[in-house]
Each structure stands twice: as structure tokens, then as C-alpha cells.
PDB file of N, CA and C in Angstrom:
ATOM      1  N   UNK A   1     281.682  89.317 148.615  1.00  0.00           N
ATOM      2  CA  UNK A   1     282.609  89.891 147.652  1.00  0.00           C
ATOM      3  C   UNK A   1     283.332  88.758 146.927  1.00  0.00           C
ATOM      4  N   UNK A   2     283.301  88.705 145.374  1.00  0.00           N
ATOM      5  CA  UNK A   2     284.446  88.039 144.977  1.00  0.00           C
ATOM      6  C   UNK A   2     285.299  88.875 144.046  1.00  0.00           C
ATOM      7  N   UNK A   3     286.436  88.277 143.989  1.00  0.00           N
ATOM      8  CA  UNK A   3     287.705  88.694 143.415  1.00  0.00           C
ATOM      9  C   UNK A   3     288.425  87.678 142.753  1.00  0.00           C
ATOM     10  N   UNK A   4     288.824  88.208 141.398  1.00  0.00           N
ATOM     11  CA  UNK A   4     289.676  87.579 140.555  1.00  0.00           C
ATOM     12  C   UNK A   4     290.821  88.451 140.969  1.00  0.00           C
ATOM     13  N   UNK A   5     291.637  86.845 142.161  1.00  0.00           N
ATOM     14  CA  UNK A   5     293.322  87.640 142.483  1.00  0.00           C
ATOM     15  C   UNK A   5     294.144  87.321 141.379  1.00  0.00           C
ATOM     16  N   UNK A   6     294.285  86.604 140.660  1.00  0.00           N
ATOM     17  CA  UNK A   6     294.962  86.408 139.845  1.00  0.00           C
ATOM     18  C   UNK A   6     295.076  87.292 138.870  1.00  0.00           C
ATOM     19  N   UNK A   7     293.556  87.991 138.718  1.00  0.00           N
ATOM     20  CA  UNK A   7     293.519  89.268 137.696  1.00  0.00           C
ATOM     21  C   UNK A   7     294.169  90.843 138.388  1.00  0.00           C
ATOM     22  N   UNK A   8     293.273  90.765 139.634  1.00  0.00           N
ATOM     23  CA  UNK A   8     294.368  91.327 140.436  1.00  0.00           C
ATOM     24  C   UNK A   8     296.186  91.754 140.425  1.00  0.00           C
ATOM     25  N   UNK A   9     296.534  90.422 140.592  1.00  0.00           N
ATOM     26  CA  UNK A   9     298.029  89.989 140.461  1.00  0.00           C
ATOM     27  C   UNK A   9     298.767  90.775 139.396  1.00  0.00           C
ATOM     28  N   UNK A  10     298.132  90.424 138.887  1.00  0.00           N
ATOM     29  CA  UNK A  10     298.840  90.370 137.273  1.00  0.00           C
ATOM     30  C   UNK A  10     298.584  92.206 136.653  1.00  0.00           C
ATOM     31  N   UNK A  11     297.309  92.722 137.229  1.00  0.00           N
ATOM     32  CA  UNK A  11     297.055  94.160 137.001  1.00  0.00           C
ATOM     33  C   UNK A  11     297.875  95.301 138.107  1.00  0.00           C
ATOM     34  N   UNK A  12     298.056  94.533 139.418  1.00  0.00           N
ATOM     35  CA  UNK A  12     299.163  95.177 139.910  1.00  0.00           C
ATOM     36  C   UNK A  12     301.176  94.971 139.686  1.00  0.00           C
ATOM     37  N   UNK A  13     301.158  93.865 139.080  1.00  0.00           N
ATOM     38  CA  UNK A  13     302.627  93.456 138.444  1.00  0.00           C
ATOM     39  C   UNK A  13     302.353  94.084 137.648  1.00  0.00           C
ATOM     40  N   UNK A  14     301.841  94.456 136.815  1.00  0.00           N
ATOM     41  CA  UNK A  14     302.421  95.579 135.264  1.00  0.00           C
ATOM     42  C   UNK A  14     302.100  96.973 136.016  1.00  0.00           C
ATOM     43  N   UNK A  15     301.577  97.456 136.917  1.00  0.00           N
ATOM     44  CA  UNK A  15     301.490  98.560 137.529  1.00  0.00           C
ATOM     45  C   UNK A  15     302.492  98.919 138.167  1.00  0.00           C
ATOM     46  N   UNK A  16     303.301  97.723 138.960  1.00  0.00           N
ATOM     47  CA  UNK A  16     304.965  98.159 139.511  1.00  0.00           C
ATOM     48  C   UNK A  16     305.788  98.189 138.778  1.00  0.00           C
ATOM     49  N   UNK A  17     306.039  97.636 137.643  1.00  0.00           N
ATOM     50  CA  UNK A  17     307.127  97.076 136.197  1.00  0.00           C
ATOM     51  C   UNK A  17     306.960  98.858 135.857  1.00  0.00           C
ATOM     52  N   UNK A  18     305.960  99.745 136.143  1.00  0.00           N
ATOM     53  CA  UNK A  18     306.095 100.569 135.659  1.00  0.00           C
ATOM     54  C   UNK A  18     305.986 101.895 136.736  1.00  0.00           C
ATOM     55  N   UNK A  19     306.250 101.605 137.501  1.00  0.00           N
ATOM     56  CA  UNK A  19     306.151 102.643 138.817  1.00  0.00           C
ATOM     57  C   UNK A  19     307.661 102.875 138.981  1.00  0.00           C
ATOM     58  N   UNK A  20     308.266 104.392 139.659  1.00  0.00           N
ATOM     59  CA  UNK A  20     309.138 104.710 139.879  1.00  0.00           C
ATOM     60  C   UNK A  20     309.898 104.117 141.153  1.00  0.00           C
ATOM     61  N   UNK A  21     308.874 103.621 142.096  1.00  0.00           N
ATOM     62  CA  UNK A  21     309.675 102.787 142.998  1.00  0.00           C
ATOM     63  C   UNK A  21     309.266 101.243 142.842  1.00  0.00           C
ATOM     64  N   UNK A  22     309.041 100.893 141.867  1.00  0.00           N
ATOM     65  CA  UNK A  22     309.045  98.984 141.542  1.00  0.00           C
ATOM     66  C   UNK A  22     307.767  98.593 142.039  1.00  0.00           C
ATOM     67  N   UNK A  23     306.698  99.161 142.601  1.00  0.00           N
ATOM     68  CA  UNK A  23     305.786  98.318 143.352  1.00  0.00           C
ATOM     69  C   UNK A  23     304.414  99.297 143.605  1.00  0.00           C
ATOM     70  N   UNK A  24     303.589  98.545 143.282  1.00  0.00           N
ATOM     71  CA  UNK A  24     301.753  98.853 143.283  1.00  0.00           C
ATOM     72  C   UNK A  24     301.071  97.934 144.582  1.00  0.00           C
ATOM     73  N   UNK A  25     300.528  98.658 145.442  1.00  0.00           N
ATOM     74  CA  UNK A  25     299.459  97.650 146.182  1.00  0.00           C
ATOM     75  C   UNK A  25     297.905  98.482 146.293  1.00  0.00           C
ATOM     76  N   UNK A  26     297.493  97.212 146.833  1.00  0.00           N
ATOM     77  CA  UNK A  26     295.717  97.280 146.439  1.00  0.00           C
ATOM     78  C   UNK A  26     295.233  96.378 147.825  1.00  0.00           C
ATOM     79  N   UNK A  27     295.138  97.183 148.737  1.00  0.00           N
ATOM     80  CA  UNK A  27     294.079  96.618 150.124  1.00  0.00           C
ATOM     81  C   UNK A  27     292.531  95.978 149.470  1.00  0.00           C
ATOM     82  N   UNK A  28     292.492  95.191 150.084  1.00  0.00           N
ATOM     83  CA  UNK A  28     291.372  93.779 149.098  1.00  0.00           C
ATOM     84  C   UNK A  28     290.571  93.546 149.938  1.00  0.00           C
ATOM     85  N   UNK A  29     290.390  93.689 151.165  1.00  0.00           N
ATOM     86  CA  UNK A  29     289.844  93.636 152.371  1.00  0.00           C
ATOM     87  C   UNK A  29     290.293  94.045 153.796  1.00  0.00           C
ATOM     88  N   UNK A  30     289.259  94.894 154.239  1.00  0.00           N
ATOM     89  CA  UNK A  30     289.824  95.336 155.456  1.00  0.00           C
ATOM     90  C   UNK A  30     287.782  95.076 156.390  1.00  0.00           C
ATOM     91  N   UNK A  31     288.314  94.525 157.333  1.00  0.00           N
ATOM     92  CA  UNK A  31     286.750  93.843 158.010  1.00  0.00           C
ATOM     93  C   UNK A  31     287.456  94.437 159.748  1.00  0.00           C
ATOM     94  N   UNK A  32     286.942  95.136 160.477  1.00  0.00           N
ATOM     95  CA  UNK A  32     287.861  95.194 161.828  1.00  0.00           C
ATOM     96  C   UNK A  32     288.659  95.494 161.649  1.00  0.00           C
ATOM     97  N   UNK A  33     289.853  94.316 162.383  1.00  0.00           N
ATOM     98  CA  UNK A  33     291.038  94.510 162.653  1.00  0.00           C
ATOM     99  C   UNK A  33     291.778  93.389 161.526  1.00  0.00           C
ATOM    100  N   UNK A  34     291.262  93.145 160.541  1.00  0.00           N
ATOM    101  CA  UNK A  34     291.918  92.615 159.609  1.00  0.00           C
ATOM    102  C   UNK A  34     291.727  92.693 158.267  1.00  0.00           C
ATOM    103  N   UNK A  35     292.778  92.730 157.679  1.00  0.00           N
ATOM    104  CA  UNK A  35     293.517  93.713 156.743  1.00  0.00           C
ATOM    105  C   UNK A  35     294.727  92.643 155.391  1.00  0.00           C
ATOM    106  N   UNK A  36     294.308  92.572 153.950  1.00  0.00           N
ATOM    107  CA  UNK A  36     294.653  91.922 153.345  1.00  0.00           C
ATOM    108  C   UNK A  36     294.709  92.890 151.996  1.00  0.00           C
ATOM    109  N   UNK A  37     296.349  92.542 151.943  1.00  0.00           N
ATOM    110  CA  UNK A  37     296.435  93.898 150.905  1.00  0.00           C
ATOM    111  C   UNK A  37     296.989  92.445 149.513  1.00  0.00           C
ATOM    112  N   UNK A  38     297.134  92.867 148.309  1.00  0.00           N
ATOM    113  CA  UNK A  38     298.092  92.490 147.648  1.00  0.00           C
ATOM    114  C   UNK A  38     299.052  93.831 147.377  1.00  0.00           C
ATOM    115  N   UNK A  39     300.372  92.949 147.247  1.00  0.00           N
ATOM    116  CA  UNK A  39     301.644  94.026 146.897  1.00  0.00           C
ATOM    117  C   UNK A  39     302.342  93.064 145.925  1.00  0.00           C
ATOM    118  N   UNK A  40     302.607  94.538 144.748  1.00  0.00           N
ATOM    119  CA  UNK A  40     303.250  93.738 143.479  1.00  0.00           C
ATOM    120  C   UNK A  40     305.007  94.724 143.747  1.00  0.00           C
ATOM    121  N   UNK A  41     305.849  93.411 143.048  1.00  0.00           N
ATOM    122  CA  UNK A  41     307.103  94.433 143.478  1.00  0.00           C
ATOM    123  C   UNK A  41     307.838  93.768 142.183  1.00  0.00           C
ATOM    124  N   UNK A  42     308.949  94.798 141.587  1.00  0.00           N
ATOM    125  CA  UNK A  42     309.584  94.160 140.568  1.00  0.00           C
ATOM    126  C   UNK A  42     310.990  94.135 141.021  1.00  0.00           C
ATOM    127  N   UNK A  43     311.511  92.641 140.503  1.00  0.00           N
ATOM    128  CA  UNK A  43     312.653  92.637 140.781  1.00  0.00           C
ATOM    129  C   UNK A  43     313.899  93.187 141.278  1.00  0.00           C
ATOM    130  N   UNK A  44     314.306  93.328 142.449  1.00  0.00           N
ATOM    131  CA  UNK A  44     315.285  94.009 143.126  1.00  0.00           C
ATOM    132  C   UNK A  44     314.675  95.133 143.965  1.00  0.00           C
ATOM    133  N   UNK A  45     313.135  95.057 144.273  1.00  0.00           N
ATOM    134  CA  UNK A  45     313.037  96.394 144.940  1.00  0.00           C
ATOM    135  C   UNK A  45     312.501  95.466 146.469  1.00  0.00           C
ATOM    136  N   UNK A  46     312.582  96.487 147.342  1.00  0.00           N
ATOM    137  CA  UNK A  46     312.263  95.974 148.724  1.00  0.00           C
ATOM    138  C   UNK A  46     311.107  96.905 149.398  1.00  0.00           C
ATOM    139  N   UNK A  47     310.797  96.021 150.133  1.00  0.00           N
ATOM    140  CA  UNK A  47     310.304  96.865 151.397  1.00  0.00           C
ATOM    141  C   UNK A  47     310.839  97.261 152.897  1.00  0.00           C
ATOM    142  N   UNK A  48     311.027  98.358 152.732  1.00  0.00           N
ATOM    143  CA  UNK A  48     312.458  98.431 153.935  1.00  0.00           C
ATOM    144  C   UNK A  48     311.963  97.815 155.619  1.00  0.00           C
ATOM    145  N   UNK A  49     312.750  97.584 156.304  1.00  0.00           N
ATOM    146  CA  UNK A  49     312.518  96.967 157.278  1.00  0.00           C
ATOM    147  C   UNK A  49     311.526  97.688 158.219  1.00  0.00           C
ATOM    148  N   UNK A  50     310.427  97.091 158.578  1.00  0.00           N
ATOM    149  CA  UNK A  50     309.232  97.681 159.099  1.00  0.00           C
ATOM    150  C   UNK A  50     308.914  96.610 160.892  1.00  0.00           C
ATOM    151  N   UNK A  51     308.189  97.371 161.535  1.00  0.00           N
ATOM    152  CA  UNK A  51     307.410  96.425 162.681  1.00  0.00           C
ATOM    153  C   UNK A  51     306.532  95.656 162.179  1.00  0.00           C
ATOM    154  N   UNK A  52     306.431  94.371 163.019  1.00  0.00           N
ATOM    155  CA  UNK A  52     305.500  93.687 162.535  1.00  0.00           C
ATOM    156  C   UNK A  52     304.186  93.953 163.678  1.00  0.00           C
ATOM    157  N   UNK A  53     303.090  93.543 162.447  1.00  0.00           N
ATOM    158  CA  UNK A  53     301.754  93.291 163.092  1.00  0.00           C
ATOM    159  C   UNK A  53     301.479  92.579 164.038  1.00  0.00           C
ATOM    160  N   UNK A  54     300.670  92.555 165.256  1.00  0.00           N
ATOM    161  CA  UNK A  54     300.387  91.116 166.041  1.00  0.00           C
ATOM    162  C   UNK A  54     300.230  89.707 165.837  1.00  0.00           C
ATOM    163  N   UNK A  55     299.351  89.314 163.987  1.00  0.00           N
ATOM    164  CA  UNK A  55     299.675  88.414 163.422  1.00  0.00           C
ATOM    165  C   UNK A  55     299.344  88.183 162.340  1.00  0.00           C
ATOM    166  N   UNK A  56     300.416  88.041 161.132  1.00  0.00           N
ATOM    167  CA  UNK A  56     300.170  88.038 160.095  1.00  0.00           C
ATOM    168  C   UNK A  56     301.045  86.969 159.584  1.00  0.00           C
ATOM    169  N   UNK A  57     300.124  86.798 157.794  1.00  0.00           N
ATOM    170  CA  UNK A  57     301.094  85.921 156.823  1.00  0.00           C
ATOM    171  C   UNK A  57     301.002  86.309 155.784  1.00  0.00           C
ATOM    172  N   UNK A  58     302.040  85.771 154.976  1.00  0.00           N
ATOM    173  CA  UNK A  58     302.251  86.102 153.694  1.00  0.00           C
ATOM    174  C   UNK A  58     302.412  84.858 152.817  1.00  0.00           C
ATOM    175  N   UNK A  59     301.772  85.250 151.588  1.00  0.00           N
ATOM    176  CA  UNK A  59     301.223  83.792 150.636  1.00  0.00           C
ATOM    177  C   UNK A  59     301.992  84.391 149.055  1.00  0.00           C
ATOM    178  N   UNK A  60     302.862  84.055 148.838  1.00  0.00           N
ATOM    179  CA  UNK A  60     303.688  84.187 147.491  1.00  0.00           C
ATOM    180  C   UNK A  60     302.803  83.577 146.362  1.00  0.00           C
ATOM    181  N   UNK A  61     301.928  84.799 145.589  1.00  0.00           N
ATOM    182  CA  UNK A  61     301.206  84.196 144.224  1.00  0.00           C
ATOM    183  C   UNK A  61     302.024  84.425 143.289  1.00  0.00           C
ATOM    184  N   UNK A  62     303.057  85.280 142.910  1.00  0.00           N
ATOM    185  CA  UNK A  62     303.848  84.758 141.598  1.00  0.00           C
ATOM    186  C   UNK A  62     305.170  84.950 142.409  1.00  0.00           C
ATOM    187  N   UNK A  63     306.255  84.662 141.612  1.00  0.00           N
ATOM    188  CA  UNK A  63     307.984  84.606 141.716  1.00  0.00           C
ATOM    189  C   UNK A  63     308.345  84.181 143.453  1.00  0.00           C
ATOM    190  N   UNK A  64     309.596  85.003 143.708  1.00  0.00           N
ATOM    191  CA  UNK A  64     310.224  84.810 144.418  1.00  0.00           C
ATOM    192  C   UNK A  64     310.239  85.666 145.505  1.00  0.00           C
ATOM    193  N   UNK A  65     310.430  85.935 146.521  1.00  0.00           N
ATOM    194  CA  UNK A  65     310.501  86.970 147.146  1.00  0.00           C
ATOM    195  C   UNK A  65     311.606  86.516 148.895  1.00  0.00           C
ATOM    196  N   UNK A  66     312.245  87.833 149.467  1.00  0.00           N
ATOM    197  CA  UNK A  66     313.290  87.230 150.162  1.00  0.00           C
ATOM    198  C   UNK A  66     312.686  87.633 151.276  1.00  0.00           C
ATOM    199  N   UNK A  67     311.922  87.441 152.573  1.00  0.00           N
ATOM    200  CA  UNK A  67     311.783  87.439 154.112  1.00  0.00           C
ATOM    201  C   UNK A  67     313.070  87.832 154.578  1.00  0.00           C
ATOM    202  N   UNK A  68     313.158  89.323 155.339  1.00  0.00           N
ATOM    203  CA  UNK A  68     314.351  89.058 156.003  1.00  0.00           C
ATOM    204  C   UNK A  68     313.921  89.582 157.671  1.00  0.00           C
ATOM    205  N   UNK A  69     314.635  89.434 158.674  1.00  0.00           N
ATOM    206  CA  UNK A  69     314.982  90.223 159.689  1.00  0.00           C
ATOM    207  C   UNK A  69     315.959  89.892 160.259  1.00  0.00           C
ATOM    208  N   UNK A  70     316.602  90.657 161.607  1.00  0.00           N
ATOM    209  CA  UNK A  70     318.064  90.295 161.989  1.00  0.00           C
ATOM    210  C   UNK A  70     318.733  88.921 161.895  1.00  0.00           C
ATOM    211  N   UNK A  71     319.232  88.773 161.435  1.00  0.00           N
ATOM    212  CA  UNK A  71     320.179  87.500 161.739  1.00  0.00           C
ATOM    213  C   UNK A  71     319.747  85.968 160.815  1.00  0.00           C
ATOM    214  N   UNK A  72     318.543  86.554 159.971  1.00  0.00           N
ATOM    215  CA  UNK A  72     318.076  85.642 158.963  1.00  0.00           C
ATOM    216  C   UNK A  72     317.018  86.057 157.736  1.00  0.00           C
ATOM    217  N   UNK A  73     317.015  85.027 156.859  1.00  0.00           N
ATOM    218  CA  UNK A  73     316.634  84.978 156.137  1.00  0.00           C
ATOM    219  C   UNK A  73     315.388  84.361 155.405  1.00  0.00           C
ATOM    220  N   UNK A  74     314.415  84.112 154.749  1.00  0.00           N
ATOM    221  CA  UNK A  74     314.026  82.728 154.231  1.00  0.00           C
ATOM    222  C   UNK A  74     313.110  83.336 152.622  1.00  0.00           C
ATOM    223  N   UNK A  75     313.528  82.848 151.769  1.00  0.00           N
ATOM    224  CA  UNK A  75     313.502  82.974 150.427  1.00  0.00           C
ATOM    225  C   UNK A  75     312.328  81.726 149.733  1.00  0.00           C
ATOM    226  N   UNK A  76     310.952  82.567 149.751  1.00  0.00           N
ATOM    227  CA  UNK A  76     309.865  81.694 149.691  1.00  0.00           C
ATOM    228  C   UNK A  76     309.510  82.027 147.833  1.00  0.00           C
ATOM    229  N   UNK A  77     308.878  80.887 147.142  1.00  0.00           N
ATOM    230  CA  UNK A  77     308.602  80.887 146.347  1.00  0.00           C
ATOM    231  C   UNK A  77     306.945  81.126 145.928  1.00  0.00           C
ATOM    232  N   UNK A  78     306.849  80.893 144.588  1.00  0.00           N
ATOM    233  CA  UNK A  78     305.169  80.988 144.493  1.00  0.00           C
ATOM    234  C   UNK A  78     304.589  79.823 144.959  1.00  0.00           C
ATOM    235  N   UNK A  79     303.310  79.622 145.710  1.00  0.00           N
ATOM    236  CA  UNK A  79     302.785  79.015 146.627  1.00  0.00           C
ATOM    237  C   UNK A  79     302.985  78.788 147.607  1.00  0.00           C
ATOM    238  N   UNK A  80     303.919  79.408 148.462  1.00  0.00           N
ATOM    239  CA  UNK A  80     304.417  79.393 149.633  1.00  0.00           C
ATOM    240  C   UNK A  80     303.441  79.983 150.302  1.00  0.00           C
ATOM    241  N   UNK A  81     302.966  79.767 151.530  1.00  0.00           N
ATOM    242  CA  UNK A  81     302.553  80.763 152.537  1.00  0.00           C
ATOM    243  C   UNK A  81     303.433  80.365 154.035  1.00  0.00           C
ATOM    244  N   UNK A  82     303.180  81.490 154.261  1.00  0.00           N
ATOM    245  CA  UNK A  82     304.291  81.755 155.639  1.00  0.00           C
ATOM    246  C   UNK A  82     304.194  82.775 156.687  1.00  0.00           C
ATOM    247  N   UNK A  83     303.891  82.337 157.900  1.00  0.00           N
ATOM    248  CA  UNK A  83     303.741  83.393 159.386  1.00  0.00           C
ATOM    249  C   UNK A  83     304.557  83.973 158.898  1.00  0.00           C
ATOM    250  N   UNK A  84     304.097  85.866 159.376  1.00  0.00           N
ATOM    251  CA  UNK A  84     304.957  86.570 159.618  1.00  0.00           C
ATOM    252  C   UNK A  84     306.186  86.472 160.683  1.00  0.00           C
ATOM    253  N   UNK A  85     307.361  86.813 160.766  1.00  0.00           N
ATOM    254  CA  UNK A  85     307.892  86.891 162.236  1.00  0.00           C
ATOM    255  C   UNK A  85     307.222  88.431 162.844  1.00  0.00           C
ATOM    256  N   UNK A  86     307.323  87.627 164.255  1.00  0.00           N
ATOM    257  CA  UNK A  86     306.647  88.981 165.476  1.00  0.00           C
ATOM    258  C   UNK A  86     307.476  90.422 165.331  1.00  0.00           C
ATOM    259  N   UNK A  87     309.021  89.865 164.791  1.00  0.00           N
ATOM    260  CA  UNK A  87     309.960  90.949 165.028  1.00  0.00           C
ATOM    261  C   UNK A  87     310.016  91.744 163.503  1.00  0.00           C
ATOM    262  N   UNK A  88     311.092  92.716 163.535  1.00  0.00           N
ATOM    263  CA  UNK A  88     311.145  93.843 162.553  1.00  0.00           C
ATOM    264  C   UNK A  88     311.824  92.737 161.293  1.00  0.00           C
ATOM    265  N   UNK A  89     310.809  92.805 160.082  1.00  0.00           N
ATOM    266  CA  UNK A  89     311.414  92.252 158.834  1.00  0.00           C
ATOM    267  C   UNK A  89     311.688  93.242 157.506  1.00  0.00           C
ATOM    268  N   UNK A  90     312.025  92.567 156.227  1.00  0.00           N
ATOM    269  CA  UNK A  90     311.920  93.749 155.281  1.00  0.00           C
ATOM    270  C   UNK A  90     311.728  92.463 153.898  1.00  0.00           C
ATOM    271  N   UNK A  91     311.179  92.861 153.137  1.00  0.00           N
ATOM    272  CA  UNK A  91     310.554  91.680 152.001  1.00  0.00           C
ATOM    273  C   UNK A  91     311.529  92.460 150.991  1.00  0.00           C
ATOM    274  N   UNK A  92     311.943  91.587 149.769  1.00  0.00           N
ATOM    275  CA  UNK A  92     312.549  91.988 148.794  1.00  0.00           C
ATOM    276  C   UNK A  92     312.170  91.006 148.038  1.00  0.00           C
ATOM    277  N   UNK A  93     312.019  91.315 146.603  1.00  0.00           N
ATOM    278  CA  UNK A  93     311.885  91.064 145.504  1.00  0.00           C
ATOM    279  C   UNK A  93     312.515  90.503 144.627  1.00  0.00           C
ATOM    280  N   UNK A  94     313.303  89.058 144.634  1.00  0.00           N
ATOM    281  CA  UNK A  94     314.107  88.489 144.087  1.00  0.00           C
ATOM    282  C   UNK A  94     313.645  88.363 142.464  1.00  0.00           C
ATOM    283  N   UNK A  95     312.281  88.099 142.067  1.00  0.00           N
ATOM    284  CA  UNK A  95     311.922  87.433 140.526  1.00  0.00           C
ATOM    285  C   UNK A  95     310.557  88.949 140.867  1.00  0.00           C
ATOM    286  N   UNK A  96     309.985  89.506 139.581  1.00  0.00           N
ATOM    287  CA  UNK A  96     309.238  90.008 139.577  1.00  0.00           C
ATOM    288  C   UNK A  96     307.889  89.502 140.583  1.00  0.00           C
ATOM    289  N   UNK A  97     307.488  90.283 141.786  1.00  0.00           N
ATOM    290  CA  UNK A  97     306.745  89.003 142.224  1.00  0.00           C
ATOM    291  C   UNK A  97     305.354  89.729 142.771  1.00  0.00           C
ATOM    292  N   UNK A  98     304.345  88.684 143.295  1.00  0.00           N
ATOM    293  CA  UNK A  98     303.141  89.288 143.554  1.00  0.00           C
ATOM    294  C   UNK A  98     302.820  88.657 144.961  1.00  0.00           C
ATOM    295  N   UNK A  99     302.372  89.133 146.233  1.00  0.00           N
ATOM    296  CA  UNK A  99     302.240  88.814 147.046  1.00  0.00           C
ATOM    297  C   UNK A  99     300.923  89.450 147.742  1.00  0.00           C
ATOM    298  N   UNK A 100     300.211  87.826 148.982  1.00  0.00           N
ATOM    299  CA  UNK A 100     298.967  88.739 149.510  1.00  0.00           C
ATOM    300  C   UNK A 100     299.298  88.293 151.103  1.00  0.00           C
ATOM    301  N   UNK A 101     299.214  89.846 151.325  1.00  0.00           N
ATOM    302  CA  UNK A 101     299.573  90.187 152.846  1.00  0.00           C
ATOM    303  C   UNK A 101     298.756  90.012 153.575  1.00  0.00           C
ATOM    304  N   UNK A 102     298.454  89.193 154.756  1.00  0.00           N
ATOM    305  CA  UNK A 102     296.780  89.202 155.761  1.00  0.00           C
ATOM    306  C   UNK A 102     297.879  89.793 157.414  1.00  0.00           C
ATOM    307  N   UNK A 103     296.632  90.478 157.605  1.00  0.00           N
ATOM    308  CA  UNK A 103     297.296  90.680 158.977  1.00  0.00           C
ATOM    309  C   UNK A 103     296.195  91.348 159.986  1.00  0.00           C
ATOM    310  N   UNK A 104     296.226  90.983 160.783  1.00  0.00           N
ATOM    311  CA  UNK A 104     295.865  91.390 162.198  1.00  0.00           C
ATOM    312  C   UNK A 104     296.108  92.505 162.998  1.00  0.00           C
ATOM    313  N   UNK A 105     295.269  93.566 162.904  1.00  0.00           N
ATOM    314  CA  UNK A 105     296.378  94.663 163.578  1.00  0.00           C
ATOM    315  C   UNK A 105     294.925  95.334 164.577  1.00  0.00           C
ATOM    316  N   UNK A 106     295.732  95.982 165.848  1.00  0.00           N
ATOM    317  CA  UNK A 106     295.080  96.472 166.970  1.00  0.00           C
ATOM    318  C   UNK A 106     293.994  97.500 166.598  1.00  0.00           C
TER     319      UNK A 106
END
């Protein structure tokens, strides 16, 4: 399989810019037990605080976006990639942004 993520990206960012809750995603691969979505979110919208997977990361292809769970924070930019934490987080949407989720699940 190939994929233009960038075309991707950019076709799910104008798909959330115009969605009633800020955000479009598109599962890109799922093989087993692993699972890689992109999620587009526009500015100020979140994803409310969820469980995490056994092991996953997240790779910031456009803007900003805020990592949170109890007691912290970390505010990754585009090209960032970054382990999930094990514990309950919630992603928010600081700059219109596009993100690809990989994860590991039972």
C-alpha cells in the first residue's frame, strides 16, 4: 500500500475546519493488533480524556497540539513524535493540527 499522508493531512484538515465537532479521522492501517489512524482537529477542540492503549505514539504532521494527563502536560509541535503515556490522556488542539496515531491494542 502507498499513501500520500500529506494529501491525506491536508484532505482531513479541511474536513474538520468544517465539521461540527472540529475534527475528521481516517484509520490508514489496521494489520492485527495494530492500528494507525490520522486525526485532523481544528483549533481549540480536544479529545476528551480517554485510556490508553498498551503501546502507542503519536507523530505531529502539521501545527501544534497539547498531550495532557493528570498532573501534566507536554505541548508537541510539527515533527515531533512521542510515546504515548500508559495512563489516561486527552490531546487538544492548540494551532489547526494534523496528527498520526499508531497503536498497539489487544
Amino acid at each position: 500500500m502507498n499513501l500520500d499522508l500529506t494529501a491525506l493531512a491536508d484532505e482531513h484538515l479541511a474536513a474538520a475546519r468544517t465539521a461540527p465537532h472540529g475534527r475528521s479521522a481516517h484509520l490508514v492501517l489496521h494489520d492485527g493488533v495494530l492500528r494507525q489512524t490520522v486525526i485532523a482537529l481544528k483549533a481549540g477542540t480536544s479529545l476528551d480524556e480517554h485510556n490508553a492503549p498498551p503501546a502507542a505514539s503519536l507523530q505531529v504532521l502539521n501545527g501544534r497540539v497539547r498531550l495532557t494527563a493528570p498532573g501534566w502536560e507536554d505541548e508537541l509541535a510539527a515533527g515531533t513524535l512521542r510515546e504515548i503515556p500508559k495512563e489516561r490522556h486527552g490531546l487538544t488542539a492548540v494551532d489547526d493540527s494534523v496528527v498520526l496515531l499508531t497503536a498497539v491494542n489487544d
